[in-house]
Each structure stands twice: as C-alpha cells, then as structure tokens.
Protein backbone atom coordinates (compact mmCIF):
# COMPACT_ATOMS: atom_id res chain seq x y z
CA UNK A 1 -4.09 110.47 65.29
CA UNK A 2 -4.84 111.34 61.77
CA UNK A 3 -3.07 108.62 59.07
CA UNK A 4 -0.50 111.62 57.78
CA UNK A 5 0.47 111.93 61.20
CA UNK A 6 0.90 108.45 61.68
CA UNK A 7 2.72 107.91 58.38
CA UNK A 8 5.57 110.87 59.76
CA UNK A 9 6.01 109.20 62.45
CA UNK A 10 6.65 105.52 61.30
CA UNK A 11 8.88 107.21 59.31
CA UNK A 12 10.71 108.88 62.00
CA UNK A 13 11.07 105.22 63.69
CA UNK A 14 12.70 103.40 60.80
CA UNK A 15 15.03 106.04 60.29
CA UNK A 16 15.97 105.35 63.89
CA UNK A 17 15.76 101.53 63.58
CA UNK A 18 17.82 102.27 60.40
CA UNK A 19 20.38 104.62 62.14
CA UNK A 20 20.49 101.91 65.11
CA UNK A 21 21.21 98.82 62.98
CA UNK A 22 24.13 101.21 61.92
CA UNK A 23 25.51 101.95 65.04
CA UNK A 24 25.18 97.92 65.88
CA UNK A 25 27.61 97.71 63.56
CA UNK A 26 30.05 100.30 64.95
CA UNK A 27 29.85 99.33 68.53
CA UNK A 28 32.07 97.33 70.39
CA UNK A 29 31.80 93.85 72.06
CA UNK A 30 31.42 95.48 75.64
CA UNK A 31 28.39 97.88 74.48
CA UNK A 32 26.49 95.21 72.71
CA UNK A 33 24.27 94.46 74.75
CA UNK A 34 23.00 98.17 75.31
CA UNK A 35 22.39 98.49 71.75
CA UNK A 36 20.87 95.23 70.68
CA UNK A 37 17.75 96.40 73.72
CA UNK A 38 17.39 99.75 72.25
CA UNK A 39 17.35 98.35 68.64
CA UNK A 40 14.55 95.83 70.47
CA UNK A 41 12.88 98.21 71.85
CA UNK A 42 13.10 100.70 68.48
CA UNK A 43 11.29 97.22 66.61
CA UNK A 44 8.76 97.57 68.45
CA UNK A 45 7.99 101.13 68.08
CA UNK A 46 8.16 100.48 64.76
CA UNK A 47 5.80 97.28 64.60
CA UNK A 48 3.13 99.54 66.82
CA UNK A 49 3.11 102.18 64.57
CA UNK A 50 2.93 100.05 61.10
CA UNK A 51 0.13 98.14 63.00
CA UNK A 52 -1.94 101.45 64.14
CA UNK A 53 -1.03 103.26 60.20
CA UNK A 54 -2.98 99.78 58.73
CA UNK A 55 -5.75 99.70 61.20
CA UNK A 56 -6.11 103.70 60.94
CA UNK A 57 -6.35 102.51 56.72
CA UNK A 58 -8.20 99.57 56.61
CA UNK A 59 -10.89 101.56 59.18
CA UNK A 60 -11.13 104.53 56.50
CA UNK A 61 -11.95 102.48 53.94
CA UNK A 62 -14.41 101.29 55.87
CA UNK A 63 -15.63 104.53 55.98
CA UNK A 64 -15.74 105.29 52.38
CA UNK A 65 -19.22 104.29 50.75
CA UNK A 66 -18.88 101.97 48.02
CA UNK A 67 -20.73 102.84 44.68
CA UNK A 68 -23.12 100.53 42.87
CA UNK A 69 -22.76 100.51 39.36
C-alpha cells in the first residue's frame, strides 16, 4: 500500500477512534462494555496503521540516495 493510501486511512481510523471516544461518553452504564471493546479494538487499528505509515516512511528514505557534498 502506497504511504498516501496509508495516510487516508489512519485518518479514517482516528476519526472513528475520535467519534467512538464520543459515543463512550453518551452511552449508558448497561452498554459500556460493548463500547469500551470496539473503542479497543478501533486502538488497535489505529496503532497498526501508524506503525505500517512509519515503517512504509522510514523504508523510503531508505530508498532515497543520499548526496555527497
């Protein structure tokens, strides 16, 4: 996956983690639970995707040849 691609999509997953956290907020004692895993589980979308978007950069740099002055 190309780094522009990658960069859309962690977006995409902190706008959920973001919308999530929100709803957290909003839900009620019985539905807690339910939430809290699906915030969990929307973390660590989000923690995959930073980690891929740094190793995708750190690898093209890599890449890049580095002039000698």
């Amino acid at each position: 996956m190309s780094i522009k691609l990658l960069a859309v999509e962690l977006y995409r997953a902190q706008q959920n983690v973001g919308h999530i956290e929100a709803q957290l907020e909003a839900t009620p004692l019985s539905a807690l639970e339910v939430v809290r895993e699906e915030l969990r589980q929307a973390q660590a979308e989000l923690r995959q995707l930073r980690k891929m978007l740094d190793d995708k950069k750190a690898a093209s740099s890599l890449k890049t040849p580095s002039r000698l002055y």
